[in-house]
C-alpha atoms as a PDB file:
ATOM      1  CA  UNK A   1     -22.965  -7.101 -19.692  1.00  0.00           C
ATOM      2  CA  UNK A   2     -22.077  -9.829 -16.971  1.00  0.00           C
ATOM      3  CA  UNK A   3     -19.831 -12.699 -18.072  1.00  0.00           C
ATOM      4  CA  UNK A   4     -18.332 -15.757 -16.110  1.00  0.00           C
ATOM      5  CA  UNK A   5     -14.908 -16.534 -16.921  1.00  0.00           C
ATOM      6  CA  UNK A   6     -12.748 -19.320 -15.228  1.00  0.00           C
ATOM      7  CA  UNK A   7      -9.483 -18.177 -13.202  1.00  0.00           C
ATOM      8  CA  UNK A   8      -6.529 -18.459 -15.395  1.00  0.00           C
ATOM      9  CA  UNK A   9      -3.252 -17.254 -13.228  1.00  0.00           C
ATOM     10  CA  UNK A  10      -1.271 -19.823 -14.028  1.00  0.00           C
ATOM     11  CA  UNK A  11       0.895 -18.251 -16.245  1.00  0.00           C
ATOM     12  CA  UNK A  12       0.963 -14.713 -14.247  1.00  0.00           C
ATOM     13  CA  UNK A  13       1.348 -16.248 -11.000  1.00  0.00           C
ATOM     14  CA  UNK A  14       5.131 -18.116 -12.469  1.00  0.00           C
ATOM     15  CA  UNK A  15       5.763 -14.735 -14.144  1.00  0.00           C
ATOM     16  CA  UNK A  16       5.526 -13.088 -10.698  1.00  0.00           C
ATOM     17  CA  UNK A  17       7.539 -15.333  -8.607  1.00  0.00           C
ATOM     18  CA  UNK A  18      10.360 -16.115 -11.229  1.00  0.00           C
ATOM     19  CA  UNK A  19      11.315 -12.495 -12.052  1.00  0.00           C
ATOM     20  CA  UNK A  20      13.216  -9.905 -10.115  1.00  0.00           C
ATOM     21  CA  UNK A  21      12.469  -6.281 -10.527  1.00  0.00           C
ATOM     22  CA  UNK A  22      14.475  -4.407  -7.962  1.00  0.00           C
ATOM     23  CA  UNK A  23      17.669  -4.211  -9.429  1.00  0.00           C
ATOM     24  CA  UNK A  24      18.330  -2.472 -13.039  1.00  0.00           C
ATOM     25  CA  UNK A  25      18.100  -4.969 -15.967  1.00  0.00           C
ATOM     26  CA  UNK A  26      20.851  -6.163 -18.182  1.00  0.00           C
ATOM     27  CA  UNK A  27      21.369  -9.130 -19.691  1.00  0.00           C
ATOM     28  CA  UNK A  28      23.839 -12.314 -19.068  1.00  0.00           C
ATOM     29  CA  UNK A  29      23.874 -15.706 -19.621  1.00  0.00           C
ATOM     30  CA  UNK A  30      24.568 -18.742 -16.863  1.00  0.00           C
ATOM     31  CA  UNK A  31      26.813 -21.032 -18.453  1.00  0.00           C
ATOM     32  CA  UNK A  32      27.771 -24.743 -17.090  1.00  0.00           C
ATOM     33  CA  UNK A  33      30.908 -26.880 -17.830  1.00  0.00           C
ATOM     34  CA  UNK A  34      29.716 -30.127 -19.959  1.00  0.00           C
ATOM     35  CA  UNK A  35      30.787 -32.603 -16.490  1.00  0.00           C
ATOM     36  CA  UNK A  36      28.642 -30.154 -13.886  1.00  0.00           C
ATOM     37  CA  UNK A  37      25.532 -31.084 -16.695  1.00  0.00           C
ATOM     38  CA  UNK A  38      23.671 -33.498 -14.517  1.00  0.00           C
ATOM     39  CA  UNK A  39      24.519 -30.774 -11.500  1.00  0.00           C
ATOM     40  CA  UNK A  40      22.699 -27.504 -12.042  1.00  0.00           C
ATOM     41  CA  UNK A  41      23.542 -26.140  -8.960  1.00  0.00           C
ATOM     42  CA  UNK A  42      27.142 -26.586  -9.680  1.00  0.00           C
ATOM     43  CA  UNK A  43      26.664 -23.516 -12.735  1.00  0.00           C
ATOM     44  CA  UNK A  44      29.822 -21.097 -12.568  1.00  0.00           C
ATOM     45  CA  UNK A  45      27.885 -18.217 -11.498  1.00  0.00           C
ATOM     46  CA  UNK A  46      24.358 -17.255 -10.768  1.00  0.00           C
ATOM     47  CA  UNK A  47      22.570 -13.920 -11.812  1.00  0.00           C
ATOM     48  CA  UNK A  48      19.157 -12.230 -12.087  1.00  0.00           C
ATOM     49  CA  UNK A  49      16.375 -13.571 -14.340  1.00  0.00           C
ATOM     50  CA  UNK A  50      16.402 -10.706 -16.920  1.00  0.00           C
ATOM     51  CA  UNK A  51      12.678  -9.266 -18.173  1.00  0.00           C
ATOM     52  CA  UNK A  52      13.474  -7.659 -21.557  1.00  0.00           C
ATOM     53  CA  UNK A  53      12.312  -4.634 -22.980  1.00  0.00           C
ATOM     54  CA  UNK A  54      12.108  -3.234 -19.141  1.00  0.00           C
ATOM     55  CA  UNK A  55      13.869  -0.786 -16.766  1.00  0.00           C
ATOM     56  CA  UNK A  56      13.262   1.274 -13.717  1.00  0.00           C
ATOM     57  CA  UNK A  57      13.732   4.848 -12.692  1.00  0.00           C
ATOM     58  CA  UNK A  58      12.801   6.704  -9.658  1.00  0.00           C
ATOM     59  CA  UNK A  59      11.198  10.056  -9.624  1.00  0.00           C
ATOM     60  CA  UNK A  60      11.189  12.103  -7.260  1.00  0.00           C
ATOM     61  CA  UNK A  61       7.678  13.574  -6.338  1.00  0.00           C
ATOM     62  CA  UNK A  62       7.679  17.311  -4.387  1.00  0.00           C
ATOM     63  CA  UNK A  63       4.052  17.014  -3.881  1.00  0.00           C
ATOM     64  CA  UNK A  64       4.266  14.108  -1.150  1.00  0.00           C
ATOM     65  CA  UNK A  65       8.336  14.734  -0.572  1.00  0.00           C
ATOM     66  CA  UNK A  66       8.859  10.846  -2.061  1.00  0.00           C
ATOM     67  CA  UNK A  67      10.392   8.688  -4.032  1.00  0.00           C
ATOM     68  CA  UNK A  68       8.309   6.939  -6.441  1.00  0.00           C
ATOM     69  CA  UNK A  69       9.671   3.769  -8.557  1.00  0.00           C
ATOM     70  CA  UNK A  70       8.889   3.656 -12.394  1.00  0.00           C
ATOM     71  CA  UNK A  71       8.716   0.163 -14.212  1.00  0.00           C
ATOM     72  CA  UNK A  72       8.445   0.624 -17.819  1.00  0.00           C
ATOM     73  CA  UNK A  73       8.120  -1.626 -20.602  1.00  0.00           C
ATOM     74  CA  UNK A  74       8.609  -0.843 -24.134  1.00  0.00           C
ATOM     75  CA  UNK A  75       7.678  -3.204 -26.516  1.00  0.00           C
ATOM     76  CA  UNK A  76      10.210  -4.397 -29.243  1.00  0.00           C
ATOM     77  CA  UNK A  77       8.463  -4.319 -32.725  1.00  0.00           C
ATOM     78  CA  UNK A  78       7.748  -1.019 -34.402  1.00  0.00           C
ATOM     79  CA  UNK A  79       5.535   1.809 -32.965  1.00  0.00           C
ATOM     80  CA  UNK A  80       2.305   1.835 -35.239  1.00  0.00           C
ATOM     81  CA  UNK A  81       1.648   5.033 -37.298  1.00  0.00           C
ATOM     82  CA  UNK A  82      -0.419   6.646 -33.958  1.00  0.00           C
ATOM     83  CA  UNK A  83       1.854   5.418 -31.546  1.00  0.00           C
ATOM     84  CA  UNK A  84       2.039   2.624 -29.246  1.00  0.00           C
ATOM     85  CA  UNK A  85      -1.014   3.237 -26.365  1.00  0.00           C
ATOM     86  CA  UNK A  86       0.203   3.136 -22.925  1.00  0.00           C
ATOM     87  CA  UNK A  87      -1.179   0.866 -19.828  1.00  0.00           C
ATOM     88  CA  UNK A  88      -0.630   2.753 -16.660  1.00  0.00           C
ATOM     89  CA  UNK A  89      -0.907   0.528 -13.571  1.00  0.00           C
ATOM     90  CA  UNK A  90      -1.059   1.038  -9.697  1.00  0.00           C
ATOM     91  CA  UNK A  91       0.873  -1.482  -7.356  1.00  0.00           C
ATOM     92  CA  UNK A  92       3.572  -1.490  -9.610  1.00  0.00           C
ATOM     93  CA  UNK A  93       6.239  -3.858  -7.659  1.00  0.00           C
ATOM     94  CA  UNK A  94       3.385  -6.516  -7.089  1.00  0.00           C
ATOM     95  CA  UNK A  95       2.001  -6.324 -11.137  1.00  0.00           C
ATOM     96  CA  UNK A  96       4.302  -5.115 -13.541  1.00  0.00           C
ATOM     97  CA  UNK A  97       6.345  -8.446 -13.907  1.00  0.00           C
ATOM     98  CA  UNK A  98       3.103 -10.671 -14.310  1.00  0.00           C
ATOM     99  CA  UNK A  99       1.392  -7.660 -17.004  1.00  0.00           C
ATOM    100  CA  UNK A 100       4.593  -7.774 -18.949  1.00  0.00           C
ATOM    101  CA  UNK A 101       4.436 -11.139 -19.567  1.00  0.00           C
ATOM    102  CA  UNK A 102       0.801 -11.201 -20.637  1.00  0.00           C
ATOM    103  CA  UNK A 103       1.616  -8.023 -22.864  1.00  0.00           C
ATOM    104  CA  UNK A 104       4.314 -10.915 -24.919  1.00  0.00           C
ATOM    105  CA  UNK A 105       2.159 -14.193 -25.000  1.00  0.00           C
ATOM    106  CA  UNK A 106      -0.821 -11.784 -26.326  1.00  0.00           C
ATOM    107  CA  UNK A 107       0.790  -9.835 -28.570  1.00  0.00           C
ATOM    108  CA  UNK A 108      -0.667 -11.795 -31.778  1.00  0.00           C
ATOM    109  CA  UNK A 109      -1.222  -9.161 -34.938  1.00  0.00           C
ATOM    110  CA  UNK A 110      -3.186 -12.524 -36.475  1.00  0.00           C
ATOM    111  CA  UNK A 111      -5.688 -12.105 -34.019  1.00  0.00           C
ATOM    112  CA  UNK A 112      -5.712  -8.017 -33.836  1.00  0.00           C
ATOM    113  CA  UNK A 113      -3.866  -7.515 -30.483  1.00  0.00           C
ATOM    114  CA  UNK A 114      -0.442  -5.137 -30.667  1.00  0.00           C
ATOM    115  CA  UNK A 115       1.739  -4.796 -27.706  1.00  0.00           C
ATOM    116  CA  UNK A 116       1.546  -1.829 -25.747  1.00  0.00           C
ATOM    117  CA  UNK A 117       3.694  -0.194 -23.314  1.00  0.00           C
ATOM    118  CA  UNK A 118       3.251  -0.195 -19.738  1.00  0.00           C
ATOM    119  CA  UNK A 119       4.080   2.184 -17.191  1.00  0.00           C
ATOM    120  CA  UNK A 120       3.635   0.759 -13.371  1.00  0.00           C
ATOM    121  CA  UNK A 121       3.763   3.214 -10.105  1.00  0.00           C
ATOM    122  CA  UNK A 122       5.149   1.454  -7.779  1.00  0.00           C
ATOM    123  CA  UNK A 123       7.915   2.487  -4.960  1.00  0.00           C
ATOM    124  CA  UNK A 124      11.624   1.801  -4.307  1.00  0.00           C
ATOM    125  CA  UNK A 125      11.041  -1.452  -2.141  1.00  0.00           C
ATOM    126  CA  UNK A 126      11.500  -4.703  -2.524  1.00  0.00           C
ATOM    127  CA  UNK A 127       8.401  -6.258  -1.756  1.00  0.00           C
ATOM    128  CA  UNK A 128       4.972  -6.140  -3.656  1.00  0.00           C
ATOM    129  CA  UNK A 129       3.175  -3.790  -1.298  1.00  0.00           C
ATOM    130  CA  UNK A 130       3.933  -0.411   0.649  1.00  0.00           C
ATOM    131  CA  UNK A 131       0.918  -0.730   3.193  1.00  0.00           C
ATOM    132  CA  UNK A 132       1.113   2.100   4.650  1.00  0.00           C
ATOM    133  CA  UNK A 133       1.911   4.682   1.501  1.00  0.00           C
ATOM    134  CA  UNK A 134      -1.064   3.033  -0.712  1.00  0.00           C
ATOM    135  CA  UNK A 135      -3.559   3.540   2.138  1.00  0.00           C
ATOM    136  CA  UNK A 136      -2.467   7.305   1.901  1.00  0.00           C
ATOM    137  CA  UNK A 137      -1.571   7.391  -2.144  1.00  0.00           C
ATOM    138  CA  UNK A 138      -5.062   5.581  -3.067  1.00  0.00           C
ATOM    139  CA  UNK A 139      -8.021   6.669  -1.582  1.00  0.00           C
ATOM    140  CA  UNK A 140      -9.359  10.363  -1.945  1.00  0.00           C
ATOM    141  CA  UNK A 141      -9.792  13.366   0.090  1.00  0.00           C
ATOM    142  CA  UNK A 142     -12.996  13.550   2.014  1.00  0.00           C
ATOM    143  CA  UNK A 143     -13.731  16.730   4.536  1.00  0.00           C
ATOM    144  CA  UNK A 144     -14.514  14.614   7.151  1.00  0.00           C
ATOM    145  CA  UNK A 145     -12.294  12.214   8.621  1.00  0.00           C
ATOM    146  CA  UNK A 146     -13.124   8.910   6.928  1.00  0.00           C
ATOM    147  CA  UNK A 147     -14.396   5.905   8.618  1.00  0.00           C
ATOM    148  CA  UNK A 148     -12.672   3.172   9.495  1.00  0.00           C
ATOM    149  CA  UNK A 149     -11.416   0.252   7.628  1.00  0.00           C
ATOM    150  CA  UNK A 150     -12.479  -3.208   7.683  1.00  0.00           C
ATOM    151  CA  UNK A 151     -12.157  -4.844  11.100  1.00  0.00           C
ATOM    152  CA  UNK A 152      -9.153  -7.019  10.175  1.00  0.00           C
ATOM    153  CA  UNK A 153      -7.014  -3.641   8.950  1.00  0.00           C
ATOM    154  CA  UNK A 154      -5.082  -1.118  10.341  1.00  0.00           C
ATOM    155  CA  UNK A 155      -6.486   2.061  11.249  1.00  0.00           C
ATOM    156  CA  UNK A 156      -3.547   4.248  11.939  1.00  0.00           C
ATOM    157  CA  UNK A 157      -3.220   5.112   8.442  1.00  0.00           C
ATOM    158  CA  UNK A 158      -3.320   8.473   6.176  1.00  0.00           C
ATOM    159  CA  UNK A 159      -5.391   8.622   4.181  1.00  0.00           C
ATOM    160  CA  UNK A 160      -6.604  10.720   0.634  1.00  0.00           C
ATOM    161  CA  UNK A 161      -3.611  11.399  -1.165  1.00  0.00           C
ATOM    162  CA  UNK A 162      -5.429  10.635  -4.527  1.00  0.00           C
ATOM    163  CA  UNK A 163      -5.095  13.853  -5.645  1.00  0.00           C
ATOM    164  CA  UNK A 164      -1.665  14.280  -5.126  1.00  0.00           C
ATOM    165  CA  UNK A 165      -0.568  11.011  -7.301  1.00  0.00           C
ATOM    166  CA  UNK A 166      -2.895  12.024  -9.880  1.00  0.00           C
ATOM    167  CA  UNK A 167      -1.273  15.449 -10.124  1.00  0.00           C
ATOM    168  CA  UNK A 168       2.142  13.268 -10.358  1.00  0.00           C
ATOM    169  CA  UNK A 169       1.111  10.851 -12.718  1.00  0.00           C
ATOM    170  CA  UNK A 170      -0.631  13.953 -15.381  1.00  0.00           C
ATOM    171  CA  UNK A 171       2.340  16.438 -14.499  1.00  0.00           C
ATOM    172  CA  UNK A 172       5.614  14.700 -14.391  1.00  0.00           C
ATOM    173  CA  UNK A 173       5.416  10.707 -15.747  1.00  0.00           C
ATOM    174  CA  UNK A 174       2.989  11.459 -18.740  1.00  0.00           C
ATOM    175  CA  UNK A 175       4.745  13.833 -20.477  1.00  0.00           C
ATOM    176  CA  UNK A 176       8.244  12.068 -19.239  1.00  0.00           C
ATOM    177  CA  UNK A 177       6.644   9.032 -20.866  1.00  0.00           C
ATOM    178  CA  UNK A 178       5.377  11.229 -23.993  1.00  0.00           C
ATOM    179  CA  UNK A 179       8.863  12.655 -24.802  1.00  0.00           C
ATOM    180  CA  UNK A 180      10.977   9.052 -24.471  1.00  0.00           C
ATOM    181  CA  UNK A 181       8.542   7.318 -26.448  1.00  0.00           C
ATOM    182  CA  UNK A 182       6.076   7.333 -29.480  1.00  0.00           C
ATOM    183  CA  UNK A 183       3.049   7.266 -28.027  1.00  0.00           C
ATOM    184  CA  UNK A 184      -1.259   7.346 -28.804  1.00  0.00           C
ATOM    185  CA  UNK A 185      -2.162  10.045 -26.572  1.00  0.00           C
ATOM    186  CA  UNK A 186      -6.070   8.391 -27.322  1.00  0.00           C
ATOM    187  CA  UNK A 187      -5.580   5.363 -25.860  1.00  0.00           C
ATOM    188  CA  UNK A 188      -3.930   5.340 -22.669  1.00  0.00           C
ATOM    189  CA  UNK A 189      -5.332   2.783 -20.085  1.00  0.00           C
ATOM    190  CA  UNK A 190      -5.287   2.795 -16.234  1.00  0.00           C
ATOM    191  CA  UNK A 191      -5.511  -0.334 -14.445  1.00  0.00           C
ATOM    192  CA  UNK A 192      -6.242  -0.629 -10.950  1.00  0.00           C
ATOM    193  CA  UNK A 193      -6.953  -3.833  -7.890  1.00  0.00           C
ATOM    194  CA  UNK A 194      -8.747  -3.529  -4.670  1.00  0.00           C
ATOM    195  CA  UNK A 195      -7.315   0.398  -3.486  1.00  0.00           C
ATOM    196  CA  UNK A 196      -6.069   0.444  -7.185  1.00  0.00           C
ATOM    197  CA  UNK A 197      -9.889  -0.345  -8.515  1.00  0.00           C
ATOM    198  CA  UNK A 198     -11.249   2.670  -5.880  1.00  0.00           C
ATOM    199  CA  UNK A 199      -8.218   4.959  -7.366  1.00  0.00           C
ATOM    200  CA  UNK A 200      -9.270   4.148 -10.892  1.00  0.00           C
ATOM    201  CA  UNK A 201     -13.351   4.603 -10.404  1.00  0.00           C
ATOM    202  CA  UNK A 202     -12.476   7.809  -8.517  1.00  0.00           C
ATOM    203  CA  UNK A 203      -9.895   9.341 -10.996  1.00  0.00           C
ATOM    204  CA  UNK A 204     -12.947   8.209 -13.799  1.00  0.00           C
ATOM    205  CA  UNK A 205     -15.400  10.018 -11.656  1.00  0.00           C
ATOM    206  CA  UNK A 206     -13.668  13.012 -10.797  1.00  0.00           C
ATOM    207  CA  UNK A 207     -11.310  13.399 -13.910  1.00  0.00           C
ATOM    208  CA  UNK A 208     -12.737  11.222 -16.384  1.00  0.00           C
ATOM    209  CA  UNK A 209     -10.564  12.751 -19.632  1.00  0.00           C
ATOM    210  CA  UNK A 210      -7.595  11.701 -17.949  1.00  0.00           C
ATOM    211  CA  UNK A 211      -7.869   8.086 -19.448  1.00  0.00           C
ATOM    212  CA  UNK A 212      -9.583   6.387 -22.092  1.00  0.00           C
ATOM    213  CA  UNK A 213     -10.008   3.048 -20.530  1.00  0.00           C
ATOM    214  CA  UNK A 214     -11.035   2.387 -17.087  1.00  0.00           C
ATOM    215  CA  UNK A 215     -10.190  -0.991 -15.719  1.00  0.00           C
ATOM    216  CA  UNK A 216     -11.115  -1.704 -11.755  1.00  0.00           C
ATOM    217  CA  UNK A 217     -10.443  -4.946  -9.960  1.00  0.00           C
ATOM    218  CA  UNK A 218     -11.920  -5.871  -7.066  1.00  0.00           C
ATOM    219  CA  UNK A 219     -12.512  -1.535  -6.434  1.00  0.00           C
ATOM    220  CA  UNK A 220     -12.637  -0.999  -2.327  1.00  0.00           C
ATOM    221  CA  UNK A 221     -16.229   0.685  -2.790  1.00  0.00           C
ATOM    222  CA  UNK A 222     -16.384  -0.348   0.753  1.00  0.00           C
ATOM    223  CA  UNK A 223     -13.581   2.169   1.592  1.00  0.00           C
ATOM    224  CA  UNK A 224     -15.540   5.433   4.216  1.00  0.00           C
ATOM    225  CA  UNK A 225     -18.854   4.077   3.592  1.00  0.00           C
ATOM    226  CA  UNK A 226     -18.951   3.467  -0.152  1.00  0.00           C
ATOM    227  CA  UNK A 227     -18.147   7.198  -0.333  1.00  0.00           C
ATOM    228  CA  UNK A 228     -16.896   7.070  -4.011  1.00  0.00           C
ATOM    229  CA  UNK A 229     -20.281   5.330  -4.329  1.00  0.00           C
ATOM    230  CA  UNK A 230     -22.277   7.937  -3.280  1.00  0.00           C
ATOM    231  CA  UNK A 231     -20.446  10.197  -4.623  1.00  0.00           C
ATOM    232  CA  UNK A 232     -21.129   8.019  -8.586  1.00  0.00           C
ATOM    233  CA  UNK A 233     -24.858   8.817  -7.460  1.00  0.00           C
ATOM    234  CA  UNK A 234     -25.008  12.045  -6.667  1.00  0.00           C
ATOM    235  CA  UNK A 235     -23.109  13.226  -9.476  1.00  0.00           C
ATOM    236  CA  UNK A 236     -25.490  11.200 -11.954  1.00  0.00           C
ATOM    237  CA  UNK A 237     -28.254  13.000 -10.196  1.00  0.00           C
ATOM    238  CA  UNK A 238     -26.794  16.503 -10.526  1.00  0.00           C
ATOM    239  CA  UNK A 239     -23.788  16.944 -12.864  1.00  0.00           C
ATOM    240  CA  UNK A 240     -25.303  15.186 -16.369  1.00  0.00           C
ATOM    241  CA  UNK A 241     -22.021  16.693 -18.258  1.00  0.00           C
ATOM    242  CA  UNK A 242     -19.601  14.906 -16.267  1.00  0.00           C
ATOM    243  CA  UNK A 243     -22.089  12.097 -16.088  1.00  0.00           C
ATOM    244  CA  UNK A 244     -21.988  12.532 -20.001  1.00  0.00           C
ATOM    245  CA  UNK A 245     -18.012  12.019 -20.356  1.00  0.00           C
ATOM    246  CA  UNK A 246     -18.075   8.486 -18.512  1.00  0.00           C
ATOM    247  CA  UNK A 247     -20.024   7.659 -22.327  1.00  0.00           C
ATOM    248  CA  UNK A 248     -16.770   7.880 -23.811  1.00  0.00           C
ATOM    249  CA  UNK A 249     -15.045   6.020 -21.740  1.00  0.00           C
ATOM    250  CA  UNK A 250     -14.281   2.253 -22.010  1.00  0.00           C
ATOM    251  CA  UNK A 251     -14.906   0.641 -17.924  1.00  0.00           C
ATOM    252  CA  UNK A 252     -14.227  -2.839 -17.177  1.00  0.00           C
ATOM    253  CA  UNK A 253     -15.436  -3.819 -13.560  1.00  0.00           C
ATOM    254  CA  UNK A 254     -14.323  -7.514 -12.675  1.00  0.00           C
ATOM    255  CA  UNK A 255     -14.625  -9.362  -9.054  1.00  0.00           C
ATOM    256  CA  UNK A 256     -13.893 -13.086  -7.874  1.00  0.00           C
ATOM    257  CA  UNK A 257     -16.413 -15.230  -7.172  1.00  0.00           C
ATOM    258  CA  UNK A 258     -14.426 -15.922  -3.573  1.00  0.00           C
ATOM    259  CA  UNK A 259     -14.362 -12.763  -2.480  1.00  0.00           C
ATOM    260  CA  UNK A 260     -16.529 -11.085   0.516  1.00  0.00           C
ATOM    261  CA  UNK A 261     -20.313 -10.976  -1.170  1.00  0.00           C
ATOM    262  CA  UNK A 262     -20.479  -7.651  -0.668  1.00  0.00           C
ATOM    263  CA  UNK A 263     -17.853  -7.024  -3.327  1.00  0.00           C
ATOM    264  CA  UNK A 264     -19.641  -8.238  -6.360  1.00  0.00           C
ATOM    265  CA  UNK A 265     -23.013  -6.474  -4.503  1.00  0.00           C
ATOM    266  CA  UNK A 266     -21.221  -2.956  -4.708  1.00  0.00           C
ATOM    267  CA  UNK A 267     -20.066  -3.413  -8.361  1.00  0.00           C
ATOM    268  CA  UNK A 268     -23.768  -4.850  -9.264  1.00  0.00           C
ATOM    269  CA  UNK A 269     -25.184  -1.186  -7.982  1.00  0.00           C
ATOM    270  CA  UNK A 270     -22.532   1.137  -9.442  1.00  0.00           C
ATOM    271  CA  UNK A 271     -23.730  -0.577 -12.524  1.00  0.00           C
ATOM    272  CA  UNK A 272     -26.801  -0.451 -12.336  1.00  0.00           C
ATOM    273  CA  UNK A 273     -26.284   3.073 -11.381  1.00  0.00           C
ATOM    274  CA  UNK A 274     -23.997   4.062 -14.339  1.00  0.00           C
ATOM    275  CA  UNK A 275     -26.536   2.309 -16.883  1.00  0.00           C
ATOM    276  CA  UNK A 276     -29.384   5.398 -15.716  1.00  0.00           C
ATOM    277  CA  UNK A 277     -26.637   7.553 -17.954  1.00  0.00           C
ATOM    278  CA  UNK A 278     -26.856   4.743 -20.520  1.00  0.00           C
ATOM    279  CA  UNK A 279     -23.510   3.730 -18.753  1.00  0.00           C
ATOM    280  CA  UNK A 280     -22.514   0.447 -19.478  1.00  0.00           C
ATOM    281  CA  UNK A 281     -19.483  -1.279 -18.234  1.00  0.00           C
ATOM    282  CA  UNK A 282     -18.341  -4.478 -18.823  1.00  0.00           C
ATOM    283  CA  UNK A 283     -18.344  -6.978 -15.806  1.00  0.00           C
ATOM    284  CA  UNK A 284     -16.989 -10.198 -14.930  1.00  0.00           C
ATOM    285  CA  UNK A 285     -17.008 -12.333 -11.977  1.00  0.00           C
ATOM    286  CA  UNK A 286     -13.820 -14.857 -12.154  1.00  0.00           C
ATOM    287  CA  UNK A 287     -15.298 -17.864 -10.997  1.00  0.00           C
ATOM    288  CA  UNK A 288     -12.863 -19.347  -7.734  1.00  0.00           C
ATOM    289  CA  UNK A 289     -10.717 -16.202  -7.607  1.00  0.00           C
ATOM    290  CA  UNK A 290     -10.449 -14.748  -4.077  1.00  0.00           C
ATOM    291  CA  UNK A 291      -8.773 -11.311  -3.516  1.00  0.00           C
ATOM    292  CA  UNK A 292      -5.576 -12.454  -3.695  1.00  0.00           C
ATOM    293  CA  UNK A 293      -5.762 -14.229  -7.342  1.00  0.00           C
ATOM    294  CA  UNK A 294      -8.388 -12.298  -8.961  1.00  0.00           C
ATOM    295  CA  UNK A 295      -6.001  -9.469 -10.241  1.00  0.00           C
ATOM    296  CA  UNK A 296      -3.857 -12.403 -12.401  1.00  0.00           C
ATOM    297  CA  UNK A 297      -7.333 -12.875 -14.081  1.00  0.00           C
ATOM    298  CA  UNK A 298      -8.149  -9.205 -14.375  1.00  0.00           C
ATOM    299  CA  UNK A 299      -4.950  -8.363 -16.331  1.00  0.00           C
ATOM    300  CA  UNK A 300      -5.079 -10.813 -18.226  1.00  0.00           C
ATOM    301  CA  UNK A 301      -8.511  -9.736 -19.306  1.00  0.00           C
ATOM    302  CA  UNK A 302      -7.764  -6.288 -19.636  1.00  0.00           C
ATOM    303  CA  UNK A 303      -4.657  -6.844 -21.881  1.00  0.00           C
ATOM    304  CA  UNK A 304      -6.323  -8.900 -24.343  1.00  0.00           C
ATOM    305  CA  UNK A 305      -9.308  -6.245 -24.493  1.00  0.00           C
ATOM    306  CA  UNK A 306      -6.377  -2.807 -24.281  1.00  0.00           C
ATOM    307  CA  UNK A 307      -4.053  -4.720 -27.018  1.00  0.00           C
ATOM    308  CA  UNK A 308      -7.085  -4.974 -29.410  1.00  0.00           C
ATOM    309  CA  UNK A 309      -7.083  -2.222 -32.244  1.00  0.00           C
ATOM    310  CA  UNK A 310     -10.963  -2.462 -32.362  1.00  0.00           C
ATOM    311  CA  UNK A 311     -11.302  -1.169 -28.265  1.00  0.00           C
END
């Protein structure tokens, strides 16, 4: 089913650019002498905004020989009887901060939403991005060299390393997370945007019983010629068991309505491939949300849908 929505980043977007992740969280208070009231920038001392419930650790992965950062979130009520479900995402510096916040304003038991704990890959930087590593990190093995990117990219990059992090994420932070925490091992969530989206339709196609909920923004289907494309056909043509797993999966495919056409044209024929295996994903196209702002609006979307006990 297609659905319209309006872009709603507000919120995420102040989230994002008011909260530091790259130091290790504790909490302190600014405090301001009664005379210095009218003079905020007078206060005795300045510190980090603090993001409670959080920390960081980095892991070291031998697969790749690197250093990957960890932002976790655990939330502060009560694990349910089954555990709390976990929300893994990709780009972890540039999203954890805005899904944390989203994970607080909709936790709302009135309305059937818990919290959840998230668990966001990112790497020991301080900026939202790691060009280079994603290209490598995100995009899957081919046995040709893949074609290359978009004309406006770089095109000196590795590439297909998916295997690799998915081998990290099952072997070493899933059964890290597992022991630290009370956790549903049925509903664990991966959330993906742009590489990230291509990374989560490819780890659905290739190992769909890794996850139980799929969520792709703004996938790269464009990435070596639509190859994870092709690759959705041809197994729906000649592998119906695996094509038979994606049935128990919950996909959510979402796009804005500013990005390159071709973005929303890829997503309309991987669904209209997946529905020939009575495949059917949710999609939504987030009316004026370019590449850039269309992620604020896909978390937000896949939150409320993740931190609903009837999904």
């Amino acid at each position: 089913m297609r659905a319209i929505y309006s872009t709603l980043c507000g919120i995420g977007l102040l989230t994002h650019l008011t909260l530091a992740i790259s130091s290790p969280i504790s909490a302190e208070q600014v405090s301001m002498k009664p005379d210095n009231i009218h003079h905020l920038q007078q206060a005795t001392r300045q510190v980090s905004v603090v993001l409670p419930g959080t920390k960081q650790l980095d892991f070291y992965d031998a697969n790749t020989d690197l250093m990957r950062r960890v932002f976790i979130y655990e939330p502060t009520s009560p694990a349910p009887a089954q555990g709390y479900p976990v929300m893994y995402l990709l780009d972890g510096n540039a999203f954890f901060t805005i899904a944390t916040g989203l994970n607080r304003l909709l936790d709302n038991p009135n309305k059937g939403r818990f919290p959840v704990i998230i668990v966001a890959i990112g790497y020991p930087i301080d900026t939202p991005f790691n060009i280079a590593q994603r290209w490598y990190d995100l995009t899957p093995p081919t046995d040709k060299p893949p074609a290359s990117p978009l004309k406006h990219m770089d095109s000196n990059y590795r590439y297909g390393g998916s295997d690799a992090l998915g081998v990290f994420l099952e072997e070493t932070i899933k059964p890290w997370v597992a022991s630290h925490y009370i956790v549903d091992q049925k509903r664990q969530g991966l959330f993906g945007h742009s590489l990230g989206g291509l990374y989560t339709l490819n780890t659905l196609l290739s190992t769909p019983n890794h996850f139980s909920h799929y969520y792709a923004s703004s996938p790269s289907l464009w990435w070596n010629d639509h190859y994870v494309l092709h690759r959705f056909q041809e197994t729906i043509k000649t592998n119906a068991e695996t094509a038979q797993a994606w049935n128990k999966k919950i996909l959510y495919l979402s796009v804005g309505s500013e990005e390159k056409p071709f973005m929303e044209a890829d997503l309309l024929t991987l669904q209209d491939a997946l529905s020939q295996v009575a495949v059917h994903p949710s999609m939504t196209v987030f009316t004026g949300a370019d590449h850039g702002t269309a992620p604020m609006s896909a978390l937000g979307a896949a939150f409320k849908q993740f931190m609903a006990t009837d999904n």
